[in-house]
N, C-alpha and C. Protein backbone atom coordinates (compact mmCIF):
# COMPACT_ATOMS: atom_id res chain seq x y z
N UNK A 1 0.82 -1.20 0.00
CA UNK A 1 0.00 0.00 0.00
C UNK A 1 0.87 1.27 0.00
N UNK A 2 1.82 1.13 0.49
CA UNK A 2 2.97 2.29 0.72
C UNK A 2 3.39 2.75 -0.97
N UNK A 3 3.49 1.73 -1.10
CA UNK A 3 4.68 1.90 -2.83
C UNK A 3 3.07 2.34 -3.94
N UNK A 4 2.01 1.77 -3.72
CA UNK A 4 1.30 2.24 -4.55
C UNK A 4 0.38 4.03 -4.34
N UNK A 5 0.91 4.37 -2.63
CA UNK A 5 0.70 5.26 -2.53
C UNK A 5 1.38 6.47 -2.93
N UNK A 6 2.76 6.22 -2.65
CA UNK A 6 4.21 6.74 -3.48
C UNK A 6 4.29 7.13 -4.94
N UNK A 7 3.11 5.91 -5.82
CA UNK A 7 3.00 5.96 -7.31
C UNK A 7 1.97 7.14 -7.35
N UNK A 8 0.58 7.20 -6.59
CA UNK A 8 -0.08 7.94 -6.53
C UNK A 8 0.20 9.57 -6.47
N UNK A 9 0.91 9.54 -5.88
CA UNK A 9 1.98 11.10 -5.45
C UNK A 9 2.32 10.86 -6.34
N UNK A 10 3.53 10.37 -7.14
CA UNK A 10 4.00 10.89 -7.80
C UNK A 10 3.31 11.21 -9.54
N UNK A 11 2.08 10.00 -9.55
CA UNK A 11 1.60 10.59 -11.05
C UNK A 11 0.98 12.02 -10.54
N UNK A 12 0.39 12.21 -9.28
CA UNK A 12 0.11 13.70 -9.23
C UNK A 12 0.98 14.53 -9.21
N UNK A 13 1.95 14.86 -8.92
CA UNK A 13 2.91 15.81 -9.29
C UNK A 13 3.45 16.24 -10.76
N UNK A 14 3.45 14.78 -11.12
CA UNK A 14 3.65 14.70 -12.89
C UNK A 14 2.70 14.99 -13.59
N UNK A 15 1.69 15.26 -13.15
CA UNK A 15 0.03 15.71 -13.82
C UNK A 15 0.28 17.34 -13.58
N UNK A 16 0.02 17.45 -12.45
CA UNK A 16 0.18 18.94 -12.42
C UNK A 16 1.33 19.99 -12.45
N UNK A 17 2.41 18.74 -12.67
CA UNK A 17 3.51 19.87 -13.49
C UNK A 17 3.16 20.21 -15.04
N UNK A 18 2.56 19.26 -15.69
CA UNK A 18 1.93 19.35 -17.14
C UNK A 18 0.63 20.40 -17.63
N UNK A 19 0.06 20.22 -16.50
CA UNK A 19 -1.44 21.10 -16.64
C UNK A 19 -0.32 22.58 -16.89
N UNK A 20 -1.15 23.36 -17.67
CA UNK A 20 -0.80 24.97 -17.89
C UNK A 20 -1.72 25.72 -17.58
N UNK A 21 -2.63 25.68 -17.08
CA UNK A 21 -3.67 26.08 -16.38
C UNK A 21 -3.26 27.06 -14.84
N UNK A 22 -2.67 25.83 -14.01
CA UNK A 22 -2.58 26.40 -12.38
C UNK A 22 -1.02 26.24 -12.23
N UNK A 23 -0.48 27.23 -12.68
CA UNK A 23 0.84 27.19 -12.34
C UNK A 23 1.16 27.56 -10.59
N UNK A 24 2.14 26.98 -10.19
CA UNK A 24 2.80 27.29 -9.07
C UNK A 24 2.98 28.26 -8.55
N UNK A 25 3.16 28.88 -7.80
CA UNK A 25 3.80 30.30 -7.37
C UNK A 25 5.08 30.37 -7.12
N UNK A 26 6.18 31.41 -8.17
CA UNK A 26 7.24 31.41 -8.07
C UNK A 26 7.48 32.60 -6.87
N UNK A 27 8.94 32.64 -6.50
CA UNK A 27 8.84 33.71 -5.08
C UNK A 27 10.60 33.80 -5.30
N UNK A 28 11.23 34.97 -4.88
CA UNK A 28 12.51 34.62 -4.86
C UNK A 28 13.19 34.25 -3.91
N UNK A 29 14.07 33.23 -3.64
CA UNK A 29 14.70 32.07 -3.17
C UNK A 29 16.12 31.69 -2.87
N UNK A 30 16.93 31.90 -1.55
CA UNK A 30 17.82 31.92 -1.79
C UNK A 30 18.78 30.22 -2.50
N UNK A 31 18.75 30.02 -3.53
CA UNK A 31 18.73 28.87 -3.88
C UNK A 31 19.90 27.83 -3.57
N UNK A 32 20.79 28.25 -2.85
CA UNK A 32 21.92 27.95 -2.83
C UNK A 32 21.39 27.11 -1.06
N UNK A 33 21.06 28.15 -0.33
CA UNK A 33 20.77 27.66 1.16
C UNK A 33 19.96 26.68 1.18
N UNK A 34 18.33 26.30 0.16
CA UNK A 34 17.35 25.73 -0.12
C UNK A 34 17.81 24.67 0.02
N UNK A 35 18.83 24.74 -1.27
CA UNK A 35 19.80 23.30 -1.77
C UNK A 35 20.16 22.32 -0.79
N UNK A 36 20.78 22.91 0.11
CA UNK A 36 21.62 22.58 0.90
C UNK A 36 21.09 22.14 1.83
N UNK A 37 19.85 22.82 2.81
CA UNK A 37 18.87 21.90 3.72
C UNK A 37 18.46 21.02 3.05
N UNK A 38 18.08 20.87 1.75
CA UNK A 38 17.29 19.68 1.21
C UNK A 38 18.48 18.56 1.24
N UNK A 39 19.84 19.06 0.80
CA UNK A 39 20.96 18.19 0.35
C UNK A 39 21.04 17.10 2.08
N UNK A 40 21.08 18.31 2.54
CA UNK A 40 21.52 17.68 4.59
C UNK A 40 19.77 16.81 4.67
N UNK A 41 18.74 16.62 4.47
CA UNK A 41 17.48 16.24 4.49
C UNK A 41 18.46 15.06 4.62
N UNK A 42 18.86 14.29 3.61
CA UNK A 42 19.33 13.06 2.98
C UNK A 42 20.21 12.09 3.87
N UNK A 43 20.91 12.85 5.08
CA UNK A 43 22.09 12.35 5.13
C UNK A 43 21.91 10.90 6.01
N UNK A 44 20.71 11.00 7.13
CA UNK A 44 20.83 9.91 7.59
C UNK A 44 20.30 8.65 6.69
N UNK A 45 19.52 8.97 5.54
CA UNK A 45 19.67 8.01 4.89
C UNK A 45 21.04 7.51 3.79
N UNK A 46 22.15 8.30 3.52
CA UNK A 46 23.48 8.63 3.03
C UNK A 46 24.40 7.73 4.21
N UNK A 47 23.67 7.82 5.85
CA UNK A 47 25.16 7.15 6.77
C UNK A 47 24.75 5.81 7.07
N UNK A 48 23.38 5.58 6.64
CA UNK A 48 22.69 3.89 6.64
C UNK A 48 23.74 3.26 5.68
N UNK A 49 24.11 3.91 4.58
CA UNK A 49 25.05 3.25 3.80
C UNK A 49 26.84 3.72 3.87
N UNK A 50 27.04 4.48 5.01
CA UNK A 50 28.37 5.00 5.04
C UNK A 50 28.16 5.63 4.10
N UNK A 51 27.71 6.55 3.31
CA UNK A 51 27.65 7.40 2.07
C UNK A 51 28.67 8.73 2.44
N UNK A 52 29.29 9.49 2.03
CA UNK A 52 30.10 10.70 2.77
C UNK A 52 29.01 11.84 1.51
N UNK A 53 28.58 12.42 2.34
CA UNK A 53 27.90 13.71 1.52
C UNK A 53 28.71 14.95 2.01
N UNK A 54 29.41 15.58 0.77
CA UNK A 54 30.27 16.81 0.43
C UNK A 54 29.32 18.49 -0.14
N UNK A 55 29.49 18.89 0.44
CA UNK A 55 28.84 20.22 -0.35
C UNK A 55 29.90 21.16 -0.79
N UNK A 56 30.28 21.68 -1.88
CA UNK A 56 31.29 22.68 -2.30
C UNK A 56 30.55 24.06 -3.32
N UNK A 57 31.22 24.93 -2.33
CA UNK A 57 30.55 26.36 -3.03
C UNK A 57 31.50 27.43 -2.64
N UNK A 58 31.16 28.36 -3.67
CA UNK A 58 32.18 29.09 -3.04
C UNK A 58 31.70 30.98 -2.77
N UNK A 59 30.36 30.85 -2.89
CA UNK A 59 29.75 31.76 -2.11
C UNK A 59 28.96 31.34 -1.11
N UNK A 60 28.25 32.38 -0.74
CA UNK A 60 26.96 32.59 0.57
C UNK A 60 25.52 32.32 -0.35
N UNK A 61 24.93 33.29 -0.68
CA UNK A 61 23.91 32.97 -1.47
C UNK A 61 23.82 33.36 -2.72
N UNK A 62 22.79 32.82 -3.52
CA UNK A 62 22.35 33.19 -4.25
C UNK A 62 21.08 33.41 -5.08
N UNK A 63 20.38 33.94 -5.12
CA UNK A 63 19.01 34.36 -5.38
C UNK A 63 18.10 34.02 -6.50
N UNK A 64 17.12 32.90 -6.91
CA UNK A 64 16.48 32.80 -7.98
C UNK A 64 14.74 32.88 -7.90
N UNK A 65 14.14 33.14 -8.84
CA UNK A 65 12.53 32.78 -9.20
C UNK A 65 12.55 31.63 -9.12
N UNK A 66 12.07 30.78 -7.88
CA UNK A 66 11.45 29.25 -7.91
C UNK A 66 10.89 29.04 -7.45
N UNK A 67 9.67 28.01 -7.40
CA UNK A 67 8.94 27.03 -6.44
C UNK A 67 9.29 26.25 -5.81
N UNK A 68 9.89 26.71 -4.33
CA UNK A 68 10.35 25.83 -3.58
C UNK A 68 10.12 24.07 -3.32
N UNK A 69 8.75 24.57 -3.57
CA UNK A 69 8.27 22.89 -3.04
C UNK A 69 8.74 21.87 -4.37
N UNK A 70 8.38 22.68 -5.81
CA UNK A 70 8.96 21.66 -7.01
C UNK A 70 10.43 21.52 -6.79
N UNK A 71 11.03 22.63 -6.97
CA UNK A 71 12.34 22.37 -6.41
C UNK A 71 12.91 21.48 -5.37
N UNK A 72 12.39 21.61 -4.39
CA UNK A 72 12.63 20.67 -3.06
C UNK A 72 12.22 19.09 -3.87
N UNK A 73 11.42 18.82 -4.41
CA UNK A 73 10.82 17.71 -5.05
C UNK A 73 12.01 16.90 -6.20
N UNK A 74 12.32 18.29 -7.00
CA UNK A 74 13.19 17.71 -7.97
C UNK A 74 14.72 17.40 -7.61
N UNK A 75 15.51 18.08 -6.88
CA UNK A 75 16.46 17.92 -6.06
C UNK A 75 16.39 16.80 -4.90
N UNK A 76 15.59 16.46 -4.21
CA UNK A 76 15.01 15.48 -3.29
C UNK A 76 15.44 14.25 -4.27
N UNK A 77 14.30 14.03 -5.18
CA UNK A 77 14.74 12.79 -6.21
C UNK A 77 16.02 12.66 -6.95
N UNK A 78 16.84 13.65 -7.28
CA UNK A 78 18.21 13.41 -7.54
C UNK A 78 18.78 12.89 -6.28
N UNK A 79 19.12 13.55 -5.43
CA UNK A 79 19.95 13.29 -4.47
C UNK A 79 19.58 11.58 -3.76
N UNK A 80 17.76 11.08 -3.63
CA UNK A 80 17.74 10.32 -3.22
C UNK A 80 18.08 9.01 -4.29
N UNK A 81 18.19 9.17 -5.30
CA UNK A 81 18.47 8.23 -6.71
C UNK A 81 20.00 7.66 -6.35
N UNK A 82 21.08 9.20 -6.32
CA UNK A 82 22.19 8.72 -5.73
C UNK A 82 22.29 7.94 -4.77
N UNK A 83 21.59 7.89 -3.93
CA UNK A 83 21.98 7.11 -2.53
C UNK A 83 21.78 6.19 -2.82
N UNK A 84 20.02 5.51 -3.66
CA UNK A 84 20.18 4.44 -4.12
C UNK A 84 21.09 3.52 -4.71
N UNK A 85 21.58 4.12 -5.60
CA UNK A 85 22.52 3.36 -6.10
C UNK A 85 24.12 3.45 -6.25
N UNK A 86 24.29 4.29 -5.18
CA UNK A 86 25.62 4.48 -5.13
C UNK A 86 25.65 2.74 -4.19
N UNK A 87 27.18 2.18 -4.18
CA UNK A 87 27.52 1.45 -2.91
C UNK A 87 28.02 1.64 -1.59
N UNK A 88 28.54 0.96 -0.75
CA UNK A 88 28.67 1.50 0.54
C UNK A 88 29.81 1.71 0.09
N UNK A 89 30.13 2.72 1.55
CA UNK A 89 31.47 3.47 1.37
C UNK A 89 31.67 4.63 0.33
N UNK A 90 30.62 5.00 -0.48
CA UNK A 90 31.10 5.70 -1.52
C UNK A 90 30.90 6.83 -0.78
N UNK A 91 30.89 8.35 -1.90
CA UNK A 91 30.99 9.97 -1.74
C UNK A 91 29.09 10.28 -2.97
N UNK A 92 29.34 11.06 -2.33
CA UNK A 92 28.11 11.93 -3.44
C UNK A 92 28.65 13.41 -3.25
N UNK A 93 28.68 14.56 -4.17
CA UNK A 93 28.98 15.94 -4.17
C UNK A 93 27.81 16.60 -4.55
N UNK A 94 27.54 17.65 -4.02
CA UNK A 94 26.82 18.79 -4.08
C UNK A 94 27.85 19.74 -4.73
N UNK A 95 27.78 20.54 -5.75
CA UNK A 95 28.42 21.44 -6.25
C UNK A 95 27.77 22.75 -6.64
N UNK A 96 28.24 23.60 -6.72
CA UNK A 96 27.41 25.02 -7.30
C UNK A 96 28.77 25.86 -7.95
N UNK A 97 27.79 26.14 -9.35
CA UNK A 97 28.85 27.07 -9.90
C UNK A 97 28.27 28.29 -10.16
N UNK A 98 28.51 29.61 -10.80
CA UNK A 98 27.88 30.78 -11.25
C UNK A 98 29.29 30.61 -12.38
N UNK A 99 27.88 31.18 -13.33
CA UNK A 99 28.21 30.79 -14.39
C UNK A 99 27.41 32.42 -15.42
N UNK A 100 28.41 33.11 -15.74
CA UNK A 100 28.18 34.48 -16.77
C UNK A 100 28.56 34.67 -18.14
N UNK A 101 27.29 34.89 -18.95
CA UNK A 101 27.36 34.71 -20.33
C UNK A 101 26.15 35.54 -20.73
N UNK A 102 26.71 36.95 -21.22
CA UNK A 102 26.51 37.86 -22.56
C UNK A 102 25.29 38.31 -21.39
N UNK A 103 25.44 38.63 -20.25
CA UNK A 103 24.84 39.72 -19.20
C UNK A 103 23.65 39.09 -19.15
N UNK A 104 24.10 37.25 -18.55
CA UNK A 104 23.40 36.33 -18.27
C UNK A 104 23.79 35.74 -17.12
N UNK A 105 22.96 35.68 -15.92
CA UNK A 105 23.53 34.83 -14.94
C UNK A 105 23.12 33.54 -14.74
N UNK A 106 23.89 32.61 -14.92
CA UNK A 106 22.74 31.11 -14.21
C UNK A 106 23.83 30.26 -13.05
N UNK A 107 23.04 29.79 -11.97
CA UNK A 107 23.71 28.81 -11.18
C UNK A 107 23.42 27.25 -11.73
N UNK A 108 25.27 26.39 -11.78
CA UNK A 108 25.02 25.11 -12.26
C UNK A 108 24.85 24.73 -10.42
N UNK A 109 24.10 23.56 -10.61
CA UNK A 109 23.70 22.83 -9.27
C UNK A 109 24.20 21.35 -9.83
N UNK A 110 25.14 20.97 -9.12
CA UNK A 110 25.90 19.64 -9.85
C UNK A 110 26.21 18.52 -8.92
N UNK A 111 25.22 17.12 -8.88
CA UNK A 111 25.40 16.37 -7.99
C UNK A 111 25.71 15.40 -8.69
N UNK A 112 26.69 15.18 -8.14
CA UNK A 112 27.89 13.66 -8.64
C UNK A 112 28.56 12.65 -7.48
N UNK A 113 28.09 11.62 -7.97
CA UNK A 113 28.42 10.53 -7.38
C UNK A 113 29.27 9.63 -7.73
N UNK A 114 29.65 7.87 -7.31
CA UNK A 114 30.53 7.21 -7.77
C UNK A 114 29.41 5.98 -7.97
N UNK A 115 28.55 6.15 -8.10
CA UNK A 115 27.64 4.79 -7.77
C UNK A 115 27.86 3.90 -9.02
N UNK A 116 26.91 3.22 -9.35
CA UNK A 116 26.70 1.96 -10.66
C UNK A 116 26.99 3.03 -11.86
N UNK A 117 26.26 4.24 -12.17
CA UNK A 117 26.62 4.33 -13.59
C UNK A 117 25.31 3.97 -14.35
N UNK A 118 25.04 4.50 -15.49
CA UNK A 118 24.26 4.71 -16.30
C UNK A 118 24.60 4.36 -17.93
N UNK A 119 24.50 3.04 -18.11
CA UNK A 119 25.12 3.18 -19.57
C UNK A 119 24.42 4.02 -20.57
N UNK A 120 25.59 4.44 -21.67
CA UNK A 120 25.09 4.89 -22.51
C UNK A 120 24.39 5.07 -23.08
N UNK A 121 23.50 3.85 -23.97
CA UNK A 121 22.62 2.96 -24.45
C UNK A 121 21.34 4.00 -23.84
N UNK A 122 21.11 4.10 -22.57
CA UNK A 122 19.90 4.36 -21.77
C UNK A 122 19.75 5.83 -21.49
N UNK A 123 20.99 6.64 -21.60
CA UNK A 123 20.91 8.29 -21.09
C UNK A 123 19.71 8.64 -21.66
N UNK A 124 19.69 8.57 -22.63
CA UNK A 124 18.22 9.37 -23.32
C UNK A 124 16.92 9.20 -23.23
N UNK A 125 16.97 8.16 -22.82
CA UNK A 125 15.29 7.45 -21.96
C UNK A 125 15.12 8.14 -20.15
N UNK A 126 15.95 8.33 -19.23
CA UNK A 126 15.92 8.00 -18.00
C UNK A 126 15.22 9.02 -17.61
N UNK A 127 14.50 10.33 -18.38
CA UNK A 127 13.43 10.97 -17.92
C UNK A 127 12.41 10.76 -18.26
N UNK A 128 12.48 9.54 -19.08
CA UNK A 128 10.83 8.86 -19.60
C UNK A 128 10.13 8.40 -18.62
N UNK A 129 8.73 8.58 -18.28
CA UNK A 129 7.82 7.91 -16.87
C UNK A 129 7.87 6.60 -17.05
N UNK A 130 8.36 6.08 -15.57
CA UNK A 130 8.34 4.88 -15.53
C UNK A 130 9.86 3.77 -16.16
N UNK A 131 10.32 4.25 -16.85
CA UNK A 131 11.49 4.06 -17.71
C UNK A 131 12.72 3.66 -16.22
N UNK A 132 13.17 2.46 -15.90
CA UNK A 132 14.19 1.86 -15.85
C UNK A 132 15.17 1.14 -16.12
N UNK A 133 16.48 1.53 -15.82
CA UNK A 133 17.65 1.23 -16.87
C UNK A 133 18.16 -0.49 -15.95
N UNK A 134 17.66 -1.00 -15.03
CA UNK A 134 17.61 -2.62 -14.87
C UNK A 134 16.60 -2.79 -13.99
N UNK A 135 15.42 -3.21 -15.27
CA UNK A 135 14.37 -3.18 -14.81
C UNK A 135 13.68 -4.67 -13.68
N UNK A 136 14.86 -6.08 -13.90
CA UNK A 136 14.67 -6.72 -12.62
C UNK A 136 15.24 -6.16 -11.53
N UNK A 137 15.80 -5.13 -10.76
CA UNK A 137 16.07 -4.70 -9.90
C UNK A 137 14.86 -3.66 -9.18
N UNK A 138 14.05 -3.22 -10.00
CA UNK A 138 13.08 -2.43 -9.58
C UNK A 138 12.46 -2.48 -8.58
N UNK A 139 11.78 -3.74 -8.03
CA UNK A 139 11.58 -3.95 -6.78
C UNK A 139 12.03 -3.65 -5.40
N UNK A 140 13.50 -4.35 -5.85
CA UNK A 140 14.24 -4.38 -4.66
C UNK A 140 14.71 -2.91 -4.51
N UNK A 141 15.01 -2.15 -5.34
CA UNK A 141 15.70 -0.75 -5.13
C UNK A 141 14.41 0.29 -4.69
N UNK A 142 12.90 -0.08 -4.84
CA UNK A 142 11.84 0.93 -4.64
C UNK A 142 12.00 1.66 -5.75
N UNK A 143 10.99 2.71 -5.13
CA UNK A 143 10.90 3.99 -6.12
C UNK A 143 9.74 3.48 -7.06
N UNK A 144 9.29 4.57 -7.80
CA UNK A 144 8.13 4.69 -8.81
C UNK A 144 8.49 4.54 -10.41
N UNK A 145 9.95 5.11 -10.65
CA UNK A 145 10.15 5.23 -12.08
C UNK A 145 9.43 6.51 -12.89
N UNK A 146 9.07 7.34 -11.42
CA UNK A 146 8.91 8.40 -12.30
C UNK A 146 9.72 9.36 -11.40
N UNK A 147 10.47 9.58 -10.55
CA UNK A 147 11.30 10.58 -10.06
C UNK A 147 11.81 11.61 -10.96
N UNK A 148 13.00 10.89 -12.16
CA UNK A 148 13.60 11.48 -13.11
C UNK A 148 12.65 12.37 -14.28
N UNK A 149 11.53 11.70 -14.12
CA UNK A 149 10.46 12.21 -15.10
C UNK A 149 9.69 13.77 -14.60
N UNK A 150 10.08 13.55 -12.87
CA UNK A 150 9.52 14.42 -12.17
C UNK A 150 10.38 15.86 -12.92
N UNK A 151 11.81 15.38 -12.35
CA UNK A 151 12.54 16.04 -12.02
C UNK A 151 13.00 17.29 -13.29
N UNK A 152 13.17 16.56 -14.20
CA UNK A 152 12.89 17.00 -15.85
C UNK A 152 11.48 17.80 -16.24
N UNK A 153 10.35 17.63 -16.13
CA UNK A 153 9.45 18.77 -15.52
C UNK A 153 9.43 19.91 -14.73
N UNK A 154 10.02 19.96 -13.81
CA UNK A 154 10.22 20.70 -12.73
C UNK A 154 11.74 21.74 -12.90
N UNK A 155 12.49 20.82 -13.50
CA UNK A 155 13.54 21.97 -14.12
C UNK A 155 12.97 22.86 -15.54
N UNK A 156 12.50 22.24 -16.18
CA UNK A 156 11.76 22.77 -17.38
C UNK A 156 10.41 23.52 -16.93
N UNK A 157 9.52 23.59 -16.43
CA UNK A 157 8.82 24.63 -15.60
C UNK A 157 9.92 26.13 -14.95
N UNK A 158 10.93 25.62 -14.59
CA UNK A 158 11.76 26.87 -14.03
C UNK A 158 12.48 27.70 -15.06
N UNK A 159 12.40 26.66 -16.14
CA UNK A 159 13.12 27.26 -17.53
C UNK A 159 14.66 27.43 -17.35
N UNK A 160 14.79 26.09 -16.85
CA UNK A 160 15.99 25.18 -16.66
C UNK A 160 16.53 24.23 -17.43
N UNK A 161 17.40 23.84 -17.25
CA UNK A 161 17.92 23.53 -18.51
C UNK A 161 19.13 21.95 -17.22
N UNK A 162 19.15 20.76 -17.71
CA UNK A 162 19.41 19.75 -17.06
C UNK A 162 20.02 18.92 -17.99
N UNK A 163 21.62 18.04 -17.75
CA UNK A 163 22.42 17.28 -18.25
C UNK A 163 22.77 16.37 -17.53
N UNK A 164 23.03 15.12 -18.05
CA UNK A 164 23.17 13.96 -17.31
C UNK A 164 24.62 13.27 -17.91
N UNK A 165 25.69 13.15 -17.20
CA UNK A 165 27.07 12.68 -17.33
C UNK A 165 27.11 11.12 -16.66
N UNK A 166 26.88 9.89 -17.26
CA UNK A 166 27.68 8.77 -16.97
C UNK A 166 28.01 7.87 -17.24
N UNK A 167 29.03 7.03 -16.80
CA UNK A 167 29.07 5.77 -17.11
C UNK A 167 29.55 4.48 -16.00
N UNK A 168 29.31 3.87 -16.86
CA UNK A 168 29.11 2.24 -16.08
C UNK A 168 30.31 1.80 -14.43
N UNK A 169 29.96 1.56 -14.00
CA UNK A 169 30.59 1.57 -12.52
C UNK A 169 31.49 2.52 -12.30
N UNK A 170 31.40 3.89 -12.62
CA UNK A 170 32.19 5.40 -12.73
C UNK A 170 31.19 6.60 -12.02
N UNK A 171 29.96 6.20 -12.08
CA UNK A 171 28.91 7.12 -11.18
C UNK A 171 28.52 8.14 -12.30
N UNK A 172 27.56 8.79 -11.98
CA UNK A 172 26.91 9.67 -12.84
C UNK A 172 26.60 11.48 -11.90
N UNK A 173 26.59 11.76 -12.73
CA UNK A 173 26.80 13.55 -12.91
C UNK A 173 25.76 14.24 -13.74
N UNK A 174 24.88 14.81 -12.84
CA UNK A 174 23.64 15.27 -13.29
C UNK A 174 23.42 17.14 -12.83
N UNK A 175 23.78 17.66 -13.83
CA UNK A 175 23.47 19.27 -13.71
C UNK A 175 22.63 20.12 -14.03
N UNK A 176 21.95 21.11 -13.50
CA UNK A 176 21.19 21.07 -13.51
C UNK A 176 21.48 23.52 -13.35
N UNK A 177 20.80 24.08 -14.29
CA UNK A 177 21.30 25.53 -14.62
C UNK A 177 19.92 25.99 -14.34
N UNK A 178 19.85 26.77 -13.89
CA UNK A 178 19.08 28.04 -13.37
C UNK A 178 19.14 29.49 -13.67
N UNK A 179 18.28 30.34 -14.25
CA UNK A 179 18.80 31.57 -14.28
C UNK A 179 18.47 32.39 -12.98
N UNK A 180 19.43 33.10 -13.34
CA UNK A 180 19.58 33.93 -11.78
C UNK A 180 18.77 35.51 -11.48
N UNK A 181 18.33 35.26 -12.58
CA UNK A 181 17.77 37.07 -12.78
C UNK A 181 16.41 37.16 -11.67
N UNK A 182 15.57 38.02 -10.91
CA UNK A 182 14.59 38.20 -10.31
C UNK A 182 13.38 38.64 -10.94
């Protein structure tokens, strides 16, 4: 009942990120701090597996138009994907860059891990609903198979822009750009 309630949430979120009707309320956000409570949210499930969670930045804040709660949602499911499938003992990074181009600001938000890896073959599917890249494992690992689907909505609602770096037992690197303007 749990896991089909989990599915339930999540086709609603994926519904009403689609509707264009009732958009969200954007608000400005310090996005950098957001990050970072959501990132620390994670950790006791990160030390169930010895996981070492790193945050690297090299300012204080920084300020964007977002919906916290999608945000919190789409970041939530990255970060908790890593844990999944990273192994014990590994690292996961939180990164932030600012990034200026032609009197453009955007923050990269860059979480990279060492886990299993993502073959090639599959990068281009893994924001498809439901879409898993070993799909007898599904069970045992949880989750809905629509996180990534979430998450890809929810950056694209912010008018974000999201890249996915990996390969096979090397961990994967998923970034994720924001503009910074108010």
């Amino acid at each position: 009942s749990k896991r089909l309630s989990t599915i339930i949430e999540d086709l609603l979120s994926l519904s009403r990120l689609e509707k264009d009707s009732k958009k969200p309320e954007m608000i400005k956000e310090n996005i950098l701090e957001l990050s970072i409570l959501i990132f620390n949210g994670f950790r006791d499930s990160a030390n169930e597996k010895n996981i070492q969670m790193e945050v690297q930045n090299n300012f204080d804040s920084v300020f964007c138009m977002i919906n916290a709660g999608l945000y919190e949602e789409a970041l939530g499911n990255i970060v908790d994907n890593a844990i999944k499938y990273c192994p014990q003992n590994s690292k996961i990074n939180l990164k932030f860059n600012i990034q200026n181009e032609k009197n453009n600001q955007t923050i990269q938000i860059i979480d990279e891990d060492n886990g299993k890896g993502i073959p090639e073959e599959h990068l281009h599917r893994i924001f498809e609903r439901f879409y898993r890249v070993d799909k007898g494992r599904s069970r045992e690992m949880g989750g809905t198979g629509l996180g990534l689907s979430i998450v890809k909505h929810a950056v694209q609602y912010h008018h974000g822009k999201i890249a996915v770096e990996s390969e096979p037992n090397n961990g994967t690197t998923i970034s994720v750009l924001f503009d910074t303007k108010a």
